[in-house]
Protein backbone atom coordinates (compact mmCIF):
# COMPACT_ATOMS: atom_id res chain seq x y z
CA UNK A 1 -18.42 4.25 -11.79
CA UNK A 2 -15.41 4.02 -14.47
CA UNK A 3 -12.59 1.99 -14.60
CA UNK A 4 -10.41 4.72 -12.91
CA UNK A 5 -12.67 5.47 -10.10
CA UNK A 6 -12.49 1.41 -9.30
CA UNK A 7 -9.13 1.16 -8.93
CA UNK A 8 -8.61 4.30 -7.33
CA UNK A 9 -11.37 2.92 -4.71
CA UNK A 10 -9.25 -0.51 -4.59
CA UNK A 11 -6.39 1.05 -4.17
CA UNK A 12 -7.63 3.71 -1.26
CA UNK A 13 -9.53 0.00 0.69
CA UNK A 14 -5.97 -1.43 0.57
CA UNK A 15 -4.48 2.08 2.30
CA UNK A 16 -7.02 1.97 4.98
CA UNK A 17 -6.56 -1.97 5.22
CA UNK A 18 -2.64 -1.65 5.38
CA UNK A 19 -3.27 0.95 8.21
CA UNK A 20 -5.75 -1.07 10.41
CA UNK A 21 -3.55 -4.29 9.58
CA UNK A 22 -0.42 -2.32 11.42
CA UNK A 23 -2.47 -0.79 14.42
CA UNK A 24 -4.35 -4.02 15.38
CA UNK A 25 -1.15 -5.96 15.25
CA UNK A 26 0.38 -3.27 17.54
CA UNK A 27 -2.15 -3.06 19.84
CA UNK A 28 -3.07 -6.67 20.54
CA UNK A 29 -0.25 -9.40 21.45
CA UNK A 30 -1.89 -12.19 20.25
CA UNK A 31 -0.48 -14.56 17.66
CA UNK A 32 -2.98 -15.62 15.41
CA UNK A 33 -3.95 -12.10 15.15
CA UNK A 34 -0.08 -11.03 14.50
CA UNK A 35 0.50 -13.90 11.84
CA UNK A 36 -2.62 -12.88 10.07
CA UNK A 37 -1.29 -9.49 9.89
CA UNK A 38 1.88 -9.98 8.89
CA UNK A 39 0.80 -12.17 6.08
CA UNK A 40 -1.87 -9.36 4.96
CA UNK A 41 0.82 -6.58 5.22
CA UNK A 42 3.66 -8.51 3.17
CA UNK A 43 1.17 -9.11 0.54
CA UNK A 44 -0.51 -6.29 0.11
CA UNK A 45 2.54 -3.83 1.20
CA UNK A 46 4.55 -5.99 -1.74
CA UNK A 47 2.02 -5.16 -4.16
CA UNK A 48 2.37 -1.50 -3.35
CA UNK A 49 5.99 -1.74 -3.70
CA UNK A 50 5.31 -2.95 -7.28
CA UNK A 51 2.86 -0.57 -8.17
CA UNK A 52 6.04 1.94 -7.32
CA UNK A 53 8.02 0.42 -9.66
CA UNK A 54 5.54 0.11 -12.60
CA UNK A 55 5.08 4.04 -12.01
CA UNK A 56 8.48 4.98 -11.90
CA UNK A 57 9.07 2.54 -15.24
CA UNK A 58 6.30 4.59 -16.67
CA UNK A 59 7.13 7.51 -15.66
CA UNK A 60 10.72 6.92 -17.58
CA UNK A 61 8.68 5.34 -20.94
CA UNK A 62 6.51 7.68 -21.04
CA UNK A 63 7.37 11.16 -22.95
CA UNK A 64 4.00 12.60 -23.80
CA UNK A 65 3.26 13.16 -19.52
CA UNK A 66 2.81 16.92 -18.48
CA UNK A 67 6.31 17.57 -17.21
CA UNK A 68 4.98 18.94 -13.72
CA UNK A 69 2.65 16.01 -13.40
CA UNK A 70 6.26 13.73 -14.08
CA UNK A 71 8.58 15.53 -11.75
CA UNK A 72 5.91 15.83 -8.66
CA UNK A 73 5.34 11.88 -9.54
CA UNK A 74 9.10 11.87 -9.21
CA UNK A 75 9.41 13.91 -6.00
CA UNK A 76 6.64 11.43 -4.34
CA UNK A 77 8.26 8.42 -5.19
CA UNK A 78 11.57 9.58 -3.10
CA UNK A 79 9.79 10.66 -0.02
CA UNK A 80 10.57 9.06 3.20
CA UNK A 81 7.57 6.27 3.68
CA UNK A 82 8.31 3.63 1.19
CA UNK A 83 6.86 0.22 1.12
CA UNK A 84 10.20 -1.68 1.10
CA UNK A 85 10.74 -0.01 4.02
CA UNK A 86 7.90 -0.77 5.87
CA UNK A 87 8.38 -4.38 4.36
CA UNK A 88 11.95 -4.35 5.99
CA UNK A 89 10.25 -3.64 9.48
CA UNK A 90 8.25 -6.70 9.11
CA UNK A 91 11.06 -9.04 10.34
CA UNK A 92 11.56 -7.31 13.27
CA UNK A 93 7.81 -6.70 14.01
CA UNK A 94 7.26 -10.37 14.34
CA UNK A 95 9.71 -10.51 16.62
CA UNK A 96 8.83 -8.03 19.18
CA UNK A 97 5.26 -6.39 20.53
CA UNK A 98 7.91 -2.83 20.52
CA UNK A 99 8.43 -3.41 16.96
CA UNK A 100 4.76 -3.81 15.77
CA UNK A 101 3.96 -0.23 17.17
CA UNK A 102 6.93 1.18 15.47
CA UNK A 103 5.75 -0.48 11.99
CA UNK A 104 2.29 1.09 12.59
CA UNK A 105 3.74 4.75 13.53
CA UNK A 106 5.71 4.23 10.14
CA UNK A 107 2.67 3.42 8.16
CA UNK A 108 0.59 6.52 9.85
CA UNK A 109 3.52 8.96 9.54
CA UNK A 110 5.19 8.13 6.47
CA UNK A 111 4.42 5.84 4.46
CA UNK A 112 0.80 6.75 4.29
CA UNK A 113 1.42 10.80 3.79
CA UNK A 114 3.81 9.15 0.45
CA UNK A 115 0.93 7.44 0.02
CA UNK A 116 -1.47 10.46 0.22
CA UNK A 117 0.74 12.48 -2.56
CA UNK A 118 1.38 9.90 -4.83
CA UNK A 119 -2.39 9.29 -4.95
CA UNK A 120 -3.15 12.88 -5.27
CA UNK A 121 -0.98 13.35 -8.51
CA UNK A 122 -2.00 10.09 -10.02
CA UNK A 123 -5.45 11.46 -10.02
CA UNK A 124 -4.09 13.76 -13.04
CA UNK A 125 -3.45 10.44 -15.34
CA UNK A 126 -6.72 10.29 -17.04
CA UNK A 127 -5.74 7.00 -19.24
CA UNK A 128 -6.89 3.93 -18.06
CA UNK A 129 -4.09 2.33 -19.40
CA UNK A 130 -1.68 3.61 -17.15
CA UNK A 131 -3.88 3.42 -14.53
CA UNK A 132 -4.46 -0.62 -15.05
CA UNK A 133 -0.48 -0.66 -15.57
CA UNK A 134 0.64 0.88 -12.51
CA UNK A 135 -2.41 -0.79 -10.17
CA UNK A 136 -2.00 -4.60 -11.33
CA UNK A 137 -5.33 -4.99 -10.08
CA UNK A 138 -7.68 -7.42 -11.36
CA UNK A 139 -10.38 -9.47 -10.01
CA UNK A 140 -8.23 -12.08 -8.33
CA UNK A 141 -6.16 -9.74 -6.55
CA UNK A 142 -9.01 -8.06 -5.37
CA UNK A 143 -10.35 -11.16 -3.48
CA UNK A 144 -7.21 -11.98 -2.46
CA UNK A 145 -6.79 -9.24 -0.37
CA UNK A 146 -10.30 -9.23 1.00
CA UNK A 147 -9.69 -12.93 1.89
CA UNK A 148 -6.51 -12.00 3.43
CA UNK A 149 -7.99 -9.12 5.57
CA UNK A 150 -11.09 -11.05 6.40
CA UNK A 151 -8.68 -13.32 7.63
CA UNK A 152 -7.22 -10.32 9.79
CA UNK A 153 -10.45 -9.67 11.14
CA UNK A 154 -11.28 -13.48 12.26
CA UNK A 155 -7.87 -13.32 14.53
CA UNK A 156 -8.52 -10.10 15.97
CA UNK A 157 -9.05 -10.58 19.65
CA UNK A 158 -12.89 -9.81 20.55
């Protein structure tokens, strides 16, 4: 497996992760399990956020990127479904059982089809580089967020 084909796989465990954070939370009302996931989903959601930003920088540094790979990149990053959004719905999530099922309708119905074709043109950037630049992953933050989901898990009601 390459470089690319790790973070892509890093990046798609977090999606899935982000997802099953948001349902569980909606679906259960207990506490522990809600504080876990709202800790996971500011995390991890943040770092998403920032990956948006470090691709949108790129994408304006950049001059040598195939100009329909740049403006699809473009069109993705202004869909509905981004993650200061669902960020913003956090607040109000912990607040109300209502407001944890309208997070996780968010995440399945926007923010994760953003997610789906941002992903899908990325996979046209062949240079690791860029790759590494836009994912800020590295070992730590991979452990982090398994710690912080594992953490998910251990609240979830059995």
């Amino acid at each position: 497996m390459n470089e690319i084909e790790l973070l892509r796989a890093q990046l798609a465990t977090e999606r899935l992760h982000v997802s099953a954070a948001a349902n569980a939370c909606a679906a259960a009302d207990a506490a522990a399990l809600r504080a876990a996931g709202t800790d996971y989903l500011r995390c991890v959601l943040g770092w998403f956020e920032a990956r948006d930003r470090r691709l949108d920088e790129l994408l304006r540094a950049r001059a040598g990127l195939d100009e329909s790979t740049h403006r699809g990149l473009k069109a993705a990053l202004s869909q509905p479904g981004a993650s200061d959004v669902a960020l913003g719905k956090l607040p109000a999530a912990e607040a109300a059982i209502g407001a944890w099922q309208a997070l996780a309708q968010f995440v399945g119905t926007a923010w994760g089809p953003r997610r789906d074709a941002l992903d899908a043109l990325l996979g046209t950037l062949a240079r690791p580089a860029d790759w590494r630049t836009i994912a800020g992953i590295d070992a730590d933050s991979i452990l982090e967020e398994r710690r912080r989901f594992e953490r998910l898990r251990e609240a979830a009601p059995c």
